[in-house]
Protein backbone atom coordinates (compact mmCIF):
# COMPACT_ATOMS: atom_id res chain seq x y z
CA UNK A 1 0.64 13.91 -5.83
CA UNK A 2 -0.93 10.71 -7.29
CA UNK A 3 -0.61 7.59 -5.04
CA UNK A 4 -1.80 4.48 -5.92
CA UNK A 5 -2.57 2.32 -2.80
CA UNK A 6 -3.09 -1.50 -2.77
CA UNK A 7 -4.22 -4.42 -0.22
CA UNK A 8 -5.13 -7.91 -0.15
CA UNK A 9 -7.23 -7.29 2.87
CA UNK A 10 -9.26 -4.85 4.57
CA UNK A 11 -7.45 -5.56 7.77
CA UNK A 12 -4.50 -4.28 9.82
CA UNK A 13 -3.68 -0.33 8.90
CA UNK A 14 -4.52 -1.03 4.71
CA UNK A 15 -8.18 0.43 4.97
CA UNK A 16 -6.84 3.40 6.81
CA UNK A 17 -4.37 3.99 4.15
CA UNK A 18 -6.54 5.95 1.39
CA UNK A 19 -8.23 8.68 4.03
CA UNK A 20 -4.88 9.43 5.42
CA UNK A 21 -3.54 9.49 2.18
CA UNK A 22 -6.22 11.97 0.99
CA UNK A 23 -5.97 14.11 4.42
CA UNK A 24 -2.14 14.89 3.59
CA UNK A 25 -3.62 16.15 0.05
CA UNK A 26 -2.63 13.73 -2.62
CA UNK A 27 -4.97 11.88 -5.46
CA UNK A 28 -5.52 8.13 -4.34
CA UNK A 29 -6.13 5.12 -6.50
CA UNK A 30 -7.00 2.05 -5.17
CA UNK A 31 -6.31 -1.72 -5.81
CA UNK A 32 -7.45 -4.64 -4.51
CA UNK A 33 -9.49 -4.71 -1.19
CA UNK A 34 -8.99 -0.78 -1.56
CA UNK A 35 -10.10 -0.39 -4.89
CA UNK A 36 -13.18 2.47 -4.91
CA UNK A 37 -15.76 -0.57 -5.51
CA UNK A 38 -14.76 -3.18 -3.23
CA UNK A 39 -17.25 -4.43 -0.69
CA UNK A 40 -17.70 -6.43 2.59
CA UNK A 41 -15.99 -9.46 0.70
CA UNK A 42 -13.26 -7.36 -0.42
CA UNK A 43 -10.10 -9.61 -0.65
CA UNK A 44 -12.02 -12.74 -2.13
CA UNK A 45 -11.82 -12.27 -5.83
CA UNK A 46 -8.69 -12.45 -8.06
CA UNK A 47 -7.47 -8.94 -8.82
CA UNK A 48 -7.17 -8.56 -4.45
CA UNK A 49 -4.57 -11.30 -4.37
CA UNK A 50 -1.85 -9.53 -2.83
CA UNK A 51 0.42 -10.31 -5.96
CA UNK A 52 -2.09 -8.92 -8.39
CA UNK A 53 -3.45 -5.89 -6.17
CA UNK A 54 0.38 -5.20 -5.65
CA UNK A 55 1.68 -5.63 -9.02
CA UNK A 56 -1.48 -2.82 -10.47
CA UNK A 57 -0.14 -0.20 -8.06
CA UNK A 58 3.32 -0.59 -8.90
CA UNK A 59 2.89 -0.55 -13.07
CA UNK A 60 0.66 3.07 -11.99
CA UNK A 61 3.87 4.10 -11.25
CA UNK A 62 6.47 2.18 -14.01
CA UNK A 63 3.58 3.81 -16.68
CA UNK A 64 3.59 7.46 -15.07
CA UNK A 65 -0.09 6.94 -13.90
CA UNK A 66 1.23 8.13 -9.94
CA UNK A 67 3.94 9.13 -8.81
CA UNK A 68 4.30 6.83 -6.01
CA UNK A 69 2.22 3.55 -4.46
CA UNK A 70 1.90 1.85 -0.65
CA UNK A 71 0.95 -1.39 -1.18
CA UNK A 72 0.08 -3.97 2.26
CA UNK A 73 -0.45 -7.13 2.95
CA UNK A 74 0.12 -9.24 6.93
CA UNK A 75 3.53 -9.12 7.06
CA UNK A 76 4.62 -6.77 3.92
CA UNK A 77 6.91 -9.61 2.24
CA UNK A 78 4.54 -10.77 -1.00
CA UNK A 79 3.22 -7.38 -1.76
CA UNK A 80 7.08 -5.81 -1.68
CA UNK A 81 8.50 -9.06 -4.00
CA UNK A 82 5.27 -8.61 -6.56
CA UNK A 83 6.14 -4.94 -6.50
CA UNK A 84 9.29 -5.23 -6.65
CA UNK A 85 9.50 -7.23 -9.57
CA UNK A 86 7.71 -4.45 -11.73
CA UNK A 87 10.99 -3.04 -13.95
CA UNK A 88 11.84 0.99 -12.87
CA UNK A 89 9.84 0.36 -9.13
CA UNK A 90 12.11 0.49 -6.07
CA UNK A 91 9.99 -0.88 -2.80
CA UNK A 92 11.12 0.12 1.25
CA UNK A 93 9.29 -1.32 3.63
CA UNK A 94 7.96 1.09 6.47
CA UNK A 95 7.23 -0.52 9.85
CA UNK A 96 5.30 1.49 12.29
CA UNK A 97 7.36 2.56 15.64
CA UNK A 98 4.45 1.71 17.92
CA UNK A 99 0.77 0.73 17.45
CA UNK A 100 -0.61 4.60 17.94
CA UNK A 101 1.67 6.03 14.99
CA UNK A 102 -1.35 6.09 12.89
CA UNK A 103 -1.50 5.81 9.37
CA UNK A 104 0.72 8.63 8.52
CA UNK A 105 3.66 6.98 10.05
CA UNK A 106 6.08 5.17 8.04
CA UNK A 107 5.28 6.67 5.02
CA UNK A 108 7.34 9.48 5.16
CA UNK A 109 10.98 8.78 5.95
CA UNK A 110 11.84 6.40 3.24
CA UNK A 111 11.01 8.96 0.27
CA UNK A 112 13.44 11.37 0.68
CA UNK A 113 16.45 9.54 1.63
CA UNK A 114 16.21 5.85 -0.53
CA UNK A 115 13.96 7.56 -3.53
CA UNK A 116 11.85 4.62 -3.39
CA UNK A 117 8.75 4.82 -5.56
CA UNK A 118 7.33 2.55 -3.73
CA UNK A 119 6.43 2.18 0.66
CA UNK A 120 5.26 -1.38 1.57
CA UNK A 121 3.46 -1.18 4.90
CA UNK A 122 2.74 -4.65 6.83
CA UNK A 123 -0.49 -5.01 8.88
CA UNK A 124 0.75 -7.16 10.93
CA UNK A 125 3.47 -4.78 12.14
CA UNK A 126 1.19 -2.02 13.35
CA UNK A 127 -0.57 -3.62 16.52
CA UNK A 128 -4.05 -3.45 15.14
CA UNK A 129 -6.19 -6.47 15.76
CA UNK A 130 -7.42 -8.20 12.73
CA UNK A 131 -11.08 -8.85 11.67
C-alpha cells in the first residue's frame, strides 16, 4: 500500500514513522521534515510547516497518489485540522498506549473500524524525549 507520511519535526515518534512503515511492507512518501531530502535543519523551511507538510500528505490521498497518510506534529491537533480540511480525507488520531508501543502502535486500529484515510500520531503523546 502507498502511505504518504508527514512531520513538522524530526522529533517525538515522526522520524520513526517511514522505517516502520516500510518494515510492515508498504510504499512511503514523505513530507516535510520526512520528505526523502530533508536534512539536519529539517523543519525550518516552509513546505515542513506542519499545515503545509500535513496538507501534501492528505491531497496524496484526495488525488489517488496513496491510499492512506500519518501525518505528526507535538500534540497531533494542527496536522489533523490542516488534514482534515482537505475535501474526501477523514483524520483519527492514534495515541500510543505506553511509551514502548513503538512505532507500529496506533496505526492500526483506527483503519478498519472508522475507515479513516488518514492516522494523525502526536509526538508528544508517545513518551519520547525531544531533541
Amino acid at each position: 500500500m502507498r502511505i504518504s507520511v508527514a512531520a513538522d519535526s524530526r522529533d517525538g515518534i515522526a522520524p520513526l514513522l517511514p522505517g516502520a512503515l516500510e518494515r510492515l511492507g508498504h510504499e512511503v512518501t514523505g513530507y516535510g521534515a520526512l520528505a526523502p531530502d530533508a536534512g539536519a535543519g529539517a523543519g525550518d523551511d516552509a513546505a515542513s510547516l506542519w499545515s503545509a507538510c500535513a496538507r501534501a500528505a492528505a491531497l496524496d490521498v484526495a488525488e489517488g497518489r496513496a491510499a492512506q497518510a500519518v501525518v505528526a506534529c507535538w500534540t497531533g491537533t494542527g496536522v489533523s485540522i490542516a488534514a482534515n480540511k482537505v475535501p474526501g480525507i477523514t483524520v483519527t488520531v492514534a495515541v500510543t498506549g505506553h511509551a514502548g508501543a513503538g512505532p507500529e502502535a496506533g496505526l492500526r486500529p483506527a483503519r478498519v473500524p472508522r475507515r479513516a484515510s488518514t492516522r494523525c500520531r502526536a509526538n508528544g503523546s508517545t513518551g519520547t524525549p525531544a531533541g
